[in-house]
N, C-alpha and C. Protein backbone atom coordinates (compact mmCIF):
# COMPACT_ATOMS: atom_id res chain seq x y z
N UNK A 1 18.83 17.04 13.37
CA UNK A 1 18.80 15.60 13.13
C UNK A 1 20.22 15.06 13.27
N UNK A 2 20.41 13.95 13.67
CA UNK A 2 21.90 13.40 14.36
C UNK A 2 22.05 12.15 13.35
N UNK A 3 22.44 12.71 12.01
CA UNK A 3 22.54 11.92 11.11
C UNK A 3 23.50 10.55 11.42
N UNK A 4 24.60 10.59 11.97
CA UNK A 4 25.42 9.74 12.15
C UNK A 4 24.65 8.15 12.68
N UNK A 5 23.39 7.94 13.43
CA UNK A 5 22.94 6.92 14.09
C UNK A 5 22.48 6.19 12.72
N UNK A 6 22.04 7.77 11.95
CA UNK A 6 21.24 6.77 10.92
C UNK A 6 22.10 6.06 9.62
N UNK A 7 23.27 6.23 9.67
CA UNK A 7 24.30 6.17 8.91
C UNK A 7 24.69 5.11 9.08
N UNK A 8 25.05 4.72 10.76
CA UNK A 8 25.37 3.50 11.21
C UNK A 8 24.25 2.46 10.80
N UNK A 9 22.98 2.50 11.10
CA UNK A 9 22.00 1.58 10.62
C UNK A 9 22.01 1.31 9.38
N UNK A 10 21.87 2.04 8.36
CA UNK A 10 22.00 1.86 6.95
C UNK A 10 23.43 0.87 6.89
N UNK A 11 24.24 1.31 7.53
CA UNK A 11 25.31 0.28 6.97
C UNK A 11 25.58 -0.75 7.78
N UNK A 12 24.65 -1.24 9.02
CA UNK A 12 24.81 -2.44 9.16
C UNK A 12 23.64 -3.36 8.43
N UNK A 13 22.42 -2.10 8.35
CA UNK A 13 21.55 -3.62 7.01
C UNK A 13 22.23 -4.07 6.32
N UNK A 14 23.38 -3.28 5.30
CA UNK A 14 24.26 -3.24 4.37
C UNK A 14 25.30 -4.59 4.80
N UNK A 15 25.12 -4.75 5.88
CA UNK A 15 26.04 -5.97 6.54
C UNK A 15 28.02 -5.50 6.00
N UNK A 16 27.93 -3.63 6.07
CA UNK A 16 29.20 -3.41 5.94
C UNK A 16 29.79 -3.34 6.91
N UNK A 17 31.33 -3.58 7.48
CA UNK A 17 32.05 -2.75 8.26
C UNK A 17 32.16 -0.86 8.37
N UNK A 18 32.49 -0.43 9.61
CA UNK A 18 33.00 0.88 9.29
C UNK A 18 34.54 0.82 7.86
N UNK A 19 35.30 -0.43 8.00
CA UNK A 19 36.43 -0.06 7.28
C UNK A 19 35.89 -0.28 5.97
N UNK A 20 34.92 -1.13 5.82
CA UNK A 20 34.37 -1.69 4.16
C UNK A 20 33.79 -0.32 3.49
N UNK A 21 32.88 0.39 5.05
CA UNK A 21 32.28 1.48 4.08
C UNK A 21 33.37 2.50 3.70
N UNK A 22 34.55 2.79 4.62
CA UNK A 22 35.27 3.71 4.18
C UNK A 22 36.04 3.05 3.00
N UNK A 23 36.57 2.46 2.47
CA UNK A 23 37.08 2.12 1.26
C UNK A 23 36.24 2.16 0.44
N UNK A 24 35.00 2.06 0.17
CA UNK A 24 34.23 2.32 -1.09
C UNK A 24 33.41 4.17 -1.07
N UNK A 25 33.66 4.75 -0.02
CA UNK A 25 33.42 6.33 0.00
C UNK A 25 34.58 6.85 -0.03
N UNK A 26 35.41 5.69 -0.32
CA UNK A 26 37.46 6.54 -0.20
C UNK A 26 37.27 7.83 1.00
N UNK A 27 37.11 7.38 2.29
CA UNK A 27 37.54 7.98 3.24
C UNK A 27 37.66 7.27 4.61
N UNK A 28 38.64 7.49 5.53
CA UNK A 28 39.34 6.64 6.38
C UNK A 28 38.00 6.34 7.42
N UNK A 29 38.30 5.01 7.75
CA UNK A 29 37.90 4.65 8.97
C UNK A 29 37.24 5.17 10.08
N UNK A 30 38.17 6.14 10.66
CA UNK A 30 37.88 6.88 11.61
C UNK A 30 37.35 8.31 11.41
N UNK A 31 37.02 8.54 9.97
CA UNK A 31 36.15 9.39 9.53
C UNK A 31 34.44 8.58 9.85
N UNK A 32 34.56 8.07 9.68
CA UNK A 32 33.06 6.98 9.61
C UNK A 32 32.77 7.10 10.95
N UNK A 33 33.65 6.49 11.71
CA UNK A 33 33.61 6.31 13.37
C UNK A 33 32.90 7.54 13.87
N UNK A 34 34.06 8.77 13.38
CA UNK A 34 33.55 9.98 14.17
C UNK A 34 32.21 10.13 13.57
N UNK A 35 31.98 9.89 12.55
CA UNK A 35 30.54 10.46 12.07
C UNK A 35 28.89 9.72 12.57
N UNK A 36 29.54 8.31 12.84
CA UNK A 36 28.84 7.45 13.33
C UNK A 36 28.39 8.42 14.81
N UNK A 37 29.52 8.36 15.48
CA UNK A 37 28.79 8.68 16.87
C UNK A 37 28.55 10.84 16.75
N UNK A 38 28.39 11.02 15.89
CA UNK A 38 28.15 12.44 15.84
C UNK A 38 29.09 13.45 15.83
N UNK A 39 30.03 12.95 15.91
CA UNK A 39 31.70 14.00 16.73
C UNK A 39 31.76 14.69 15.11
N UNK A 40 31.53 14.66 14.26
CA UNK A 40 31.71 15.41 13.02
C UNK A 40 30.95 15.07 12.23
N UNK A 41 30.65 16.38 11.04
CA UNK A 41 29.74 16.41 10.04
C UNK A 41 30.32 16.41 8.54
N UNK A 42 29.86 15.72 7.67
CA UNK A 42 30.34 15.27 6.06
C UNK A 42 30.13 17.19 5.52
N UNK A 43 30.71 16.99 4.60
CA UNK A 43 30.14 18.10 3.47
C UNK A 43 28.87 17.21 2.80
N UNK A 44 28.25 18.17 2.01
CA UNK A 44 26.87 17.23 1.35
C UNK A 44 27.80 16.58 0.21
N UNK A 45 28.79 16.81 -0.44
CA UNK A 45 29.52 16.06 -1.61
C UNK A 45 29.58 14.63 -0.66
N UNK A 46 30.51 14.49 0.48
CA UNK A 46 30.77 13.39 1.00
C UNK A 46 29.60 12.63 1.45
N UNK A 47 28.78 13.19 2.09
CA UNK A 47 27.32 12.67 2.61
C UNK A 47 26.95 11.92 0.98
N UNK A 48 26.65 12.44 0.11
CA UNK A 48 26.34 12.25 -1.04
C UNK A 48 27.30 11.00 -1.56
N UNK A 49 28.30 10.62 -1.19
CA UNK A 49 28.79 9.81 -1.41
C UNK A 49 28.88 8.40 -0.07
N UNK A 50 28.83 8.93 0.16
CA UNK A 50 28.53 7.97 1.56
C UNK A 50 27.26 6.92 1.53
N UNK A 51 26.16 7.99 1.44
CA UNK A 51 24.57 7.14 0.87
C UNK A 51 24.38 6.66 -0.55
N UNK A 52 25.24 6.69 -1.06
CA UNK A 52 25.33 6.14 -2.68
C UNK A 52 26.27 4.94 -2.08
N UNK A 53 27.04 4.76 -1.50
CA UNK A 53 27.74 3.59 -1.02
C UNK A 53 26.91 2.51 -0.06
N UNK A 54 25.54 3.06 0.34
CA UNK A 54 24.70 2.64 0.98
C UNK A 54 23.34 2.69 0.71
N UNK A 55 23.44 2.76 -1.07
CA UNK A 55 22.39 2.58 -1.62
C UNK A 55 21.25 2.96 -1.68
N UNK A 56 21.42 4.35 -1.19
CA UNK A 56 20.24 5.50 -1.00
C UNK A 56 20.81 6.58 -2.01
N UNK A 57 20.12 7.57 -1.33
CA UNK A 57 20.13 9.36 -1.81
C UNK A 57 19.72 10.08 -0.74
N UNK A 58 20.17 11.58 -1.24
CA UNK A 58 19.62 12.18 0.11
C UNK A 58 18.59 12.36 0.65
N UNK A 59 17.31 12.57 -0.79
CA UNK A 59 15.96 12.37 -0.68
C UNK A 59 15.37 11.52 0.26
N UNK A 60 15.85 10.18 0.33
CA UNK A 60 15.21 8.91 0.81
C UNK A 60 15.81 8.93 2.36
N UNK A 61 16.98 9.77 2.39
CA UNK A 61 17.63 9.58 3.87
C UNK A 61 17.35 10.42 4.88
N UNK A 62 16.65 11.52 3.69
CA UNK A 62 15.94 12.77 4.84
C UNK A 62 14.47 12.55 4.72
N UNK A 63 14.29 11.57 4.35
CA UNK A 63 12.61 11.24 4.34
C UNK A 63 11.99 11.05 5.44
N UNK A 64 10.80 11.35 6.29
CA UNK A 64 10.64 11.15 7.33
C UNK A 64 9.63 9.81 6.89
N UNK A 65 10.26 8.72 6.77
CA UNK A 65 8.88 7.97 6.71
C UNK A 65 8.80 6.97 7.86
N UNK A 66 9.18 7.50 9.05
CA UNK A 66 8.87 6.95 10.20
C UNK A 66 7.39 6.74 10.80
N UNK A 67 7.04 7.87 10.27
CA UNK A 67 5.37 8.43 10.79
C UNK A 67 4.13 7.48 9.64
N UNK A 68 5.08 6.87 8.72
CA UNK A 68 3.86 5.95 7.95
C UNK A 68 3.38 4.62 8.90
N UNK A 69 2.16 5.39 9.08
CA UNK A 69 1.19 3.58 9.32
C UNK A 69 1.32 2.60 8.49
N UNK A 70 1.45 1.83 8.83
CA UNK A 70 1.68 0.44 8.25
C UNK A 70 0.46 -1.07 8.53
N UNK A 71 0.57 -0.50 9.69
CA UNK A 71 -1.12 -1.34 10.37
C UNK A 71 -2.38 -0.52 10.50
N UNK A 72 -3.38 -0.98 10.27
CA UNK A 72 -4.83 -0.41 10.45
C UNK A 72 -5.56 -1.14 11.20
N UNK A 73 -6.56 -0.66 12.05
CA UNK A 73 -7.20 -1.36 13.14
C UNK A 73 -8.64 -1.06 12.49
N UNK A 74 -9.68 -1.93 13.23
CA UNK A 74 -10.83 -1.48 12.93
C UNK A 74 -11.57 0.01 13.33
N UNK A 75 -10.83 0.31 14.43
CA UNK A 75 -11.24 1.86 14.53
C UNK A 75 -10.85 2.46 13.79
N UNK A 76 -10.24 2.35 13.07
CA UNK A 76 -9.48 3.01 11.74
C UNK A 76 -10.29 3.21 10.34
N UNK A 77 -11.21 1.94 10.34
CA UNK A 77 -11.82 2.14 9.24
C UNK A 77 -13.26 3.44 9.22
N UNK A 78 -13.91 3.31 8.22
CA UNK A 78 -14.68 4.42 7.69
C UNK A 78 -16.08 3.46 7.00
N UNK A 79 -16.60 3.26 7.73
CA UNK A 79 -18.25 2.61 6.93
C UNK A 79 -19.09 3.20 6.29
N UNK A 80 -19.59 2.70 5.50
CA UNK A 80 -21.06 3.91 4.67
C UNK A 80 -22.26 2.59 4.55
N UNK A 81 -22.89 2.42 5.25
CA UNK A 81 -23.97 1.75 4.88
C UNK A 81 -25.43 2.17 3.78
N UNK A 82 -25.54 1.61 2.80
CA UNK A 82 -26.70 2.09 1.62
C UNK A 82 -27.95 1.33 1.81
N UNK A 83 -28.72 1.16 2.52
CA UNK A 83 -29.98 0.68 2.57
C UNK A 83 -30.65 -0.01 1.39
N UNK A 84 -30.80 1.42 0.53
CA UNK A 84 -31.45 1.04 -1.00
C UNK A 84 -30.87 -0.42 -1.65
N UNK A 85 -29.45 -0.30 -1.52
CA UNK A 85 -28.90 -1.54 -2.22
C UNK A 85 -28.50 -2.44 -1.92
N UNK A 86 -28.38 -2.25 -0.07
CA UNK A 86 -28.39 -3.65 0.86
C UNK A 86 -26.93 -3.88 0.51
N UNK A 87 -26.40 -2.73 0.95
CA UNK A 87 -24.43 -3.31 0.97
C UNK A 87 -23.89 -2.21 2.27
N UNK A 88 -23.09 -2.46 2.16
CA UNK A 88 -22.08 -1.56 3.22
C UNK A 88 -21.00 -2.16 2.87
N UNK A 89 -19.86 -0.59 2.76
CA UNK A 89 -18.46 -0.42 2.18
C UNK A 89 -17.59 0.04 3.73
N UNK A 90 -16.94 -0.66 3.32
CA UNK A 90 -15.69 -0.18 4.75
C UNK A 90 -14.41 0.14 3.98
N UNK A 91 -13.89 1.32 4.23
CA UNK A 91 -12.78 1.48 3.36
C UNK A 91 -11.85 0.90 5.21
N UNK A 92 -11.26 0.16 4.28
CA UNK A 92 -10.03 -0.41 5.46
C UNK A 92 -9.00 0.39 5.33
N UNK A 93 -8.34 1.13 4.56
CA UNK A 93 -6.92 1.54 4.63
C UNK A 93 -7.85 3.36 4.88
N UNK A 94 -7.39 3.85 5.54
CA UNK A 94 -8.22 5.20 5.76
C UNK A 94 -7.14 6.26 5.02
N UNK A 95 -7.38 6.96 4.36
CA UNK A 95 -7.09 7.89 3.02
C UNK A 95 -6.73 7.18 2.16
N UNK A 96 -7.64 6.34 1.64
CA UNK A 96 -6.53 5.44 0.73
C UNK A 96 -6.62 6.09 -1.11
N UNK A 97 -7.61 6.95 -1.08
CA UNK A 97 -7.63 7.77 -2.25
C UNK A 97 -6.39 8.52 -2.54
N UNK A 98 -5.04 8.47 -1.69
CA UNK A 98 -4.35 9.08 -2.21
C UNK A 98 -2.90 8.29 -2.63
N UNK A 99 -3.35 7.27 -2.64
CA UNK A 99 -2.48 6.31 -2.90
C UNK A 99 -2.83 5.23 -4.30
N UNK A 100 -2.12 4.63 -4.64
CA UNK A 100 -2.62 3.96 -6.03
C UNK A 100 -3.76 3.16 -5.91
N UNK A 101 -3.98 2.68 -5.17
CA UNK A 101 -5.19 1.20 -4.84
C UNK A 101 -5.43 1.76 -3.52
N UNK A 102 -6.86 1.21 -4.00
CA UNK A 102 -7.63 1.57 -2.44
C UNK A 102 -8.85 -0.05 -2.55
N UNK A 103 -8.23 -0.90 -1.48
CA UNK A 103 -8.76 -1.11 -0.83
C UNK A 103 -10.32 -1.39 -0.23
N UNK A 104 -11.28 -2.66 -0.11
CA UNK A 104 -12.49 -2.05 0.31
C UNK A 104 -12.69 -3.38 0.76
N UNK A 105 -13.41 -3.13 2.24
CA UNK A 105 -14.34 -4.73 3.13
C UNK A 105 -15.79 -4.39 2.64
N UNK A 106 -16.19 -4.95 0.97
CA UNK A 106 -17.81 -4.79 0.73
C UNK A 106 -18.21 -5.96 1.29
N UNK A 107 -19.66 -5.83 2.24
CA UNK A 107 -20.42 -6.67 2.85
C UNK A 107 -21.73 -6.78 1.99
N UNK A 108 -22.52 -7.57 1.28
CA UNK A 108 -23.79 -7.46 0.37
C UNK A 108 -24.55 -8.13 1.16
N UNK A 109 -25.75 -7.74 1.56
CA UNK A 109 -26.86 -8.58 2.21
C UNK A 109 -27.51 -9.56 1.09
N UNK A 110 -28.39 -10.70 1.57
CA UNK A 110 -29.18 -11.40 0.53
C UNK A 110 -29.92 -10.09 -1.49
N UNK A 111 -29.43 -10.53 -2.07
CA UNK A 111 -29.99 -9.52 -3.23
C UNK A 111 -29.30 -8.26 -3.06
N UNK A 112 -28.10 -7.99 -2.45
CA UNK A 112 -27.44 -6.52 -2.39
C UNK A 112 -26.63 -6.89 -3.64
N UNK A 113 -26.30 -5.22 -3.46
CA UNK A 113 -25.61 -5.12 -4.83
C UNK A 113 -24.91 -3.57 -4.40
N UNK A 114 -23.62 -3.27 -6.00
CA UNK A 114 -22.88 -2.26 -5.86
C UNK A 114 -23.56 -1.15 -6.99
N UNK A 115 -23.77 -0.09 -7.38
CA UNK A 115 -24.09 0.95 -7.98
C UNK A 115 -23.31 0.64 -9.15
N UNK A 116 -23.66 0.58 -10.35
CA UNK A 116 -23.11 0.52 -11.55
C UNK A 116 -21.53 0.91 -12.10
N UNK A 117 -20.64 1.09 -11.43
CA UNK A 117 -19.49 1.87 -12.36
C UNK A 117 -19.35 2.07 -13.56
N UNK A 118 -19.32 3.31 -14.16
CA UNK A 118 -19.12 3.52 -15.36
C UNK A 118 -17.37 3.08 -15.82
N UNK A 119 -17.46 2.75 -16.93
CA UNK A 119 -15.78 2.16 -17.04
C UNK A 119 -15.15 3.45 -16.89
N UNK A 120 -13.58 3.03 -16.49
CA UNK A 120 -12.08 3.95 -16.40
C UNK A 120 -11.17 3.16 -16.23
N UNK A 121 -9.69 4.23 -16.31
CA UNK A 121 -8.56 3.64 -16.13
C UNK A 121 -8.47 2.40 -15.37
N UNK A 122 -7.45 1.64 -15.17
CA UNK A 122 -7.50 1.32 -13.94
C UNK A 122 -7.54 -0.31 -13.74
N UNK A 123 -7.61 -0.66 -13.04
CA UNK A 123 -7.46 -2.60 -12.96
C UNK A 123 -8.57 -2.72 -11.50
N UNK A 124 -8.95 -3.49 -11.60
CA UNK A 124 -10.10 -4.26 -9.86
C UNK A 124 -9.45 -5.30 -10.00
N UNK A 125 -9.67 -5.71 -8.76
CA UNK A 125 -9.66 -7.13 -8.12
C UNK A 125 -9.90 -7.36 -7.01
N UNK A 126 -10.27 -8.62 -6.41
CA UNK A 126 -11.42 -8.96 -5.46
C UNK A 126 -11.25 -10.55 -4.99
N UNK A 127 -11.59 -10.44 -3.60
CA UNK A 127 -11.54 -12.03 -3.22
C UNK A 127 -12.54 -12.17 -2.33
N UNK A 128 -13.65 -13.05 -2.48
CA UNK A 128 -14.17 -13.09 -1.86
C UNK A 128 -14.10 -14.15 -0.47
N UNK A 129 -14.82 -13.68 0.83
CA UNK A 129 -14.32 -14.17 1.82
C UNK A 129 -15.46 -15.28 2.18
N UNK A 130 -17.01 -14.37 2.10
CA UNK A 130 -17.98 -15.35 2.30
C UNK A 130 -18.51 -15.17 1.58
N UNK A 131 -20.19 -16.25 0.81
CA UNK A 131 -21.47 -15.89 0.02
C UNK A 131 -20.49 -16.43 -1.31
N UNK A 132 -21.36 -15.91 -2.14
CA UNK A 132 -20.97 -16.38 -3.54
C UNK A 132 -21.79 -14.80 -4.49
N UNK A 133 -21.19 -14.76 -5.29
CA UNK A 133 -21.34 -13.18 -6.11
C UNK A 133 -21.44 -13.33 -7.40
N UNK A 134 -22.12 -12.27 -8.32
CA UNK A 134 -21.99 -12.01 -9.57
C UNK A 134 -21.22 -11.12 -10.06
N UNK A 135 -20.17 -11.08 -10.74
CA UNK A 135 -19.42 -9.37 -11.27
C UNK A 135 -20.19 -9.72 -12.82
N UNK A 136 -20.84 -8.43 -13.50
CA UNK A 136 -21.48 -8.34 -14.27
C UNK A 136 -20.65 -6.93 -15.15
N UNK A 137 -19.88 -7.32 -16.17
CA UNK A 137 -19.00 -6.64 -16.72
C UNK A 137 -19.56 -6.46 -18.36
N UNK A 138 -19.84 -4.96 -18.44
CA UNK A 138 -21.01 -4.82 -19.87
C UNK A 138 -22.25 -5.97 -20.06
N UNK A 139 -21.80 -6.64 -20.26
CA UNK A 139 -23.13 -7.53 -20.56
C UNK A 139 -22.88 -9.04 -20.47
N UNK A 140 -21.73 -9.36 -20.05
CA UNK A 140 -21.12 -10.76 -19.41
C UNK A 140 -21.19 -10.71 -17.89
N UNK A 141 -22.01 -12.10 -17.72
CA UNK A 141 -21.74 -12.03 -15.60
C UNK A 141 -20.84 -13.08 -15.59
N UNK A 142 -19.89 -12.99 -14.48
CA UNK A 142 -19.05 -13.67 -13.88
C UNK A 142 -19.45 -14.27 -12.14
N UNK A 143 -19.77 -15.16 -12.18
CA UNK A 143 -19.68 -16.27 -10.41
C UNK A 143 -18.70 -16.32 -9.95
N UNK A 144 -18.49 -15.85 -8.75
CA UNK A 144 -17.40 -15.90 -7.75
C UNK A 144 -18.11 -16.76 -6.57
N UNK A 145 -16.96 -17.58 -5.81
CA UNK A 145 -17.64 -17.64 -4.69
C UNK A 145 -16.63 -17.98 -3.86
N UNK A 146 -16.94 -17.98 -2.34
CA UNK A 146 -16.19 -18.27 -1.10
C UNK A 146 -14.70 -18.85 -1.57
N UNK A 147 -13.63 -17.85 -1.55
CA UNK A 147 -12.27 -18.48 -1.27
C UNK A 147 -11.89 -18.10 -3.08
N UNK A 148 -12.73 -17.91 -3.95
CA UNK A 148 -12.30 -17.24 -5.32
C UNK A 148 -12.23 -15.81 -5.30
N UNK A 149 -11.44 -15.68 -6.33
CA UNK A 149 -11.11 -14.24 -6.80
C UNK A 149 -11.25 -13.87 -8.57
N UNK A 150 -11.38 -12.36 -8.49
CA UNK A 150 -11.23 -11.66 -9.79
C UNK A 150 -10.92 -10.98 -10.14
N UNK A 151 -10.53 -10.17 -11.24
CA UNK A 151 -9.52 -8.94 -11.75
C UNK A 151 -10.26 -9.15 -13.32
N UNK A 152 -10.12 -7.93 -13.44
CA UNK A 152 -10.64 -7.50 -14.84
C UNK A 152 -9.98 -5.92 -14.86
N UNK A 153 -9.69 -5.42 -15.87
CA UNK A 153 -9.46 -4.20 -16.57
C UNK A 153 -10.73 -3.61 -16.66
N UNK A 154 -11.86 -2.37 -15.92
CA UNK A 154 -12.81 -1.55 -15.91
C UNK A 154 -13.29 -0.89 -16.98
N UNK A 155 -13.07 -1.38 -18.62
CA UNK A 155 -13.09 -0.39 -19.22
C UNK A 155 -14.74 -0.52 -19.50
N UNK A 156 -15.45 -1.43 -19.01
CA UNK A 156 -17.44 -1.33 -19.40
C UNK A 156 -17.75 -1.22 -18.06
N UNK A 157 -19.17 -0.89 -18.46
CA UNK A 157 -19.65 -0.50 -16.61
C UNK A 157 -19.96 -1.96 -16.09
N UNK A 158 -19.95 -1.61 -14.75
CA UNK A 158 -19.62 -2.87 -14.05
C UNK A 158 -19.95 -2.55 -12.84
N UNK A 159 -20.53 -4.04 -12.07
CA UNK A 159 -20.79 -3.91 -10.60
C UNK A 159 -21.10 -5.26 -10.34
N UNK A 160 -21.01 -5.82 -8.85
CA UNK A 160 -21.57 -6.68 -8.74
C UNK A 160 -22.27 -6.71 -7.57
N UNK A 161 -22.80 -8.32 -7.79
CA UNK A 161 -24.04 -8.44 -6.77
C UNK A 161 -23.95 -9.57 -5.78
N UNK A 162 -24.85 -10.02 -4.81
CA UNK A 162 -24.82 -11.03 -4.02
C UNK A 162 -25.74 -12.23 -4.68
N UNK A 163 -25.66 -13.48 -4.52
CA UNK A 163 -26.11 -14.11 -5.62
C UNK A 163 -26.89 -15.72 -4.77
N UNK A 164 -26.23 -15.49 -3.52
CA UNK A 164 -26.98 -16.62 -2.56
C UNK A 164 -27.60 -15.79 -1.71
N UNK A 165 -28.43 -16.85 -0.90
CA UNK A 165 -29.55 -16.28 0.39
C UNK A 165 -29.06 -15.73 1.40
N UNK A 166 -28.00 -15.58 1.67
CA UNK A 166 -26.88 -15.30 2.63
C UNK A 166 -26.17 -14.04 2.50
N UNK A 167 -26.20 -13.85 1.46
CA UNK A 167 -25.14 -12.12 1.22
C UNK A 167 -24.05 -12.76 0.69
N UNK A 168 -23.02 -12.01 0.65
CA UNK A 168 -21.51 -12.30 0.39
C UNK A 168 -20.35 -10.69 1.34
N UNK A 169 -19.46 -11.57 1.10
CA UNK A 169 -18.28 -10.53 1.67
C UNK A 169 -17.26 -10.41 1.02
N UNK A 170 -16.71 -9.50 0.36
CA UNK A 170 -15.53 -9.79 -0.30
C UNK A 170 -14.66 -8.53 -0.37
N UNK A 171 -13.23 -8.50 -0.13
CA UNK A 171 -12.18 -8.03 -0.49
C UNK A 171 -12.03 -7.54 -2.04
N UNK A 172 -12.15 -5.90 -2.13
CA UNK A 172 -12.24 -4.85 -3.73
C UNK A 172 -11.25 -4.37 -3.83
N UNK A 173 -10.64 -4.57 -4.44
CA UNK A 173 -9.36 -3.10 -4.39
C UNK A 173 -9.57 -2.72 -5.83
N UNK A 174 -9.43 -1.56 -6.01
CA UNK A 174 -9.21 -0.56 -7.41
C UNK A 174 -7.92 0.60 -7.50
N UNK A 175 -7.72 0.40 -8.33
CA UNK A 175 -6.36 1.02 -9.09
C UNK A 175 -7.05 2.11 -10.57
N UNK A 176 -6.60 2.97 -10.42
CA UNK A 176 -6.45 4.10 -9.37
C UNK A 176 -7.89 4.23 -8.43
N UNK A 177 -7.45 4.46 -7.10
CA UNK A 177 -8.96 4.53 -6.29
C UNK A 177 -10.35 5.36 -7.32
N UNK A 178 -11.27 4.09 -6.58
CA UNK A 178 -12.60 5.08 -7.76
C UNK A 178 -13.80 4.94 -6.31
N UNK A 179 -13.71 3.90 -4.89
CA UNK A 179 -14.61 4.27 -4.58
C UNK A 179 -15.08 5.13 -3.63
C-alpha cells in the first residue's frame, strides 16, 4: 500500500499545507514531501503521529472502507411475498441484519397485514409512502397515512395493517434488525 497518496488526501481535506502539517508532527517539510510522493517511509511512532495531526488513527487509515456500498439498486433488493397476509417485504439495504437498523419497502394489499411481533429491544419507525395504515401496539391502534410517520419503542407485540381499499406502502426500519 503507497501510503504517502493517502496522507496527502487526508491533509488536504484538512485544508493543511505540507509546512502546517510538518509543524504540528514537529517534522520538516520535506519530510512530508518525500513521504507524500512515496520516496520514504515514517516509523509507526511518526506515522502515528502524523494521523493524529490529521485526525485519524491507524485503525481508520488502514481500513479498507473503499469496498463499502453506499448505493443500492433495485436488483439489489431481496423480496418475500406472503400470500396468507397479503404483504410483501423488500429488504432494500441487502445484509442489513448486520448492521444496527435494517431497513424495509413493506407493500400491504387491501386488508394485508404484518405477523404479530412479539416485543424487544430496540426502536421502529416508519413513513408511509402510499394507503393509510393501522400500527396496533398491545392493545392501542395508531392511523398513519400517506406522507405520515411513526416510531415507538417495541416493548408490546405489535404489527400493523392496511386500513383503506387500496393497500398501503410504507418505509420500516428496526433497530436492532428483527425482520
Amino acid at each position: 500500500m503507497k501510503i504517502g497518496h493517502k496522507i496527502k488526501e487526508l491533509r488536504i481535506q484538512k485544508s493543511l499545507t505540507q509546512e502546517e502539517l510538518a509543524d504540528r508532527s514537529e517534522l520538516s517539510k520535506g519530510f512530508i514531501s518525500q513521504l507524500e510522493r512515496d520516496l520514504t517511509s515514517p516509523s509507526i511512532a511518526t506515522l502515528v503521529d502524523i494521523l493524529q495531526c490529521l485526525g485519524t488513527n491507524l485503525e481508520e487509515f488502514f481500513s479498507n472502507t473503499s469496498d463499502e456500498t453506499i448505493v443500492f439498486h433495485k436488483a439489489d433488493y431481496f423480496k418475500k411475498v406472503d400470500t396468507e397476509l397479503h404483504n410483501s417485504i423488500e429488504w432494500i439495504i441487502p445484509n442489513a441484519q448486520k448492521h444496527m437498523m435494517e431497513p424495509i419497502l413493506l407493500t400491504l394489499e387491501a386488508n394485508g397485514s404484518t405477523y404479530p411481533d412479539n416485543p424487544h429491544e430496540g426502536e421502529e419507525f416508519g413513513y408511509v409512502l402510499n394507503g393509510s395504515i393501522t400500527i396496533v401496539i398491545g392493545k392501542q391502534s395508531y392511523k398513519a397515512k400517506k406522507g405520515e410517520s411513526f416510531y415507538f419503542i417495541p416493548n408490546k407485540q405489535h404489527y400493523i395493517k392496511a386500513t383503506g381499499k387500496n393497500g398501503a406502502s410504507l418505509i420500516w426500519v428496526s433497530t436492532p434488525p428483527s425482520f
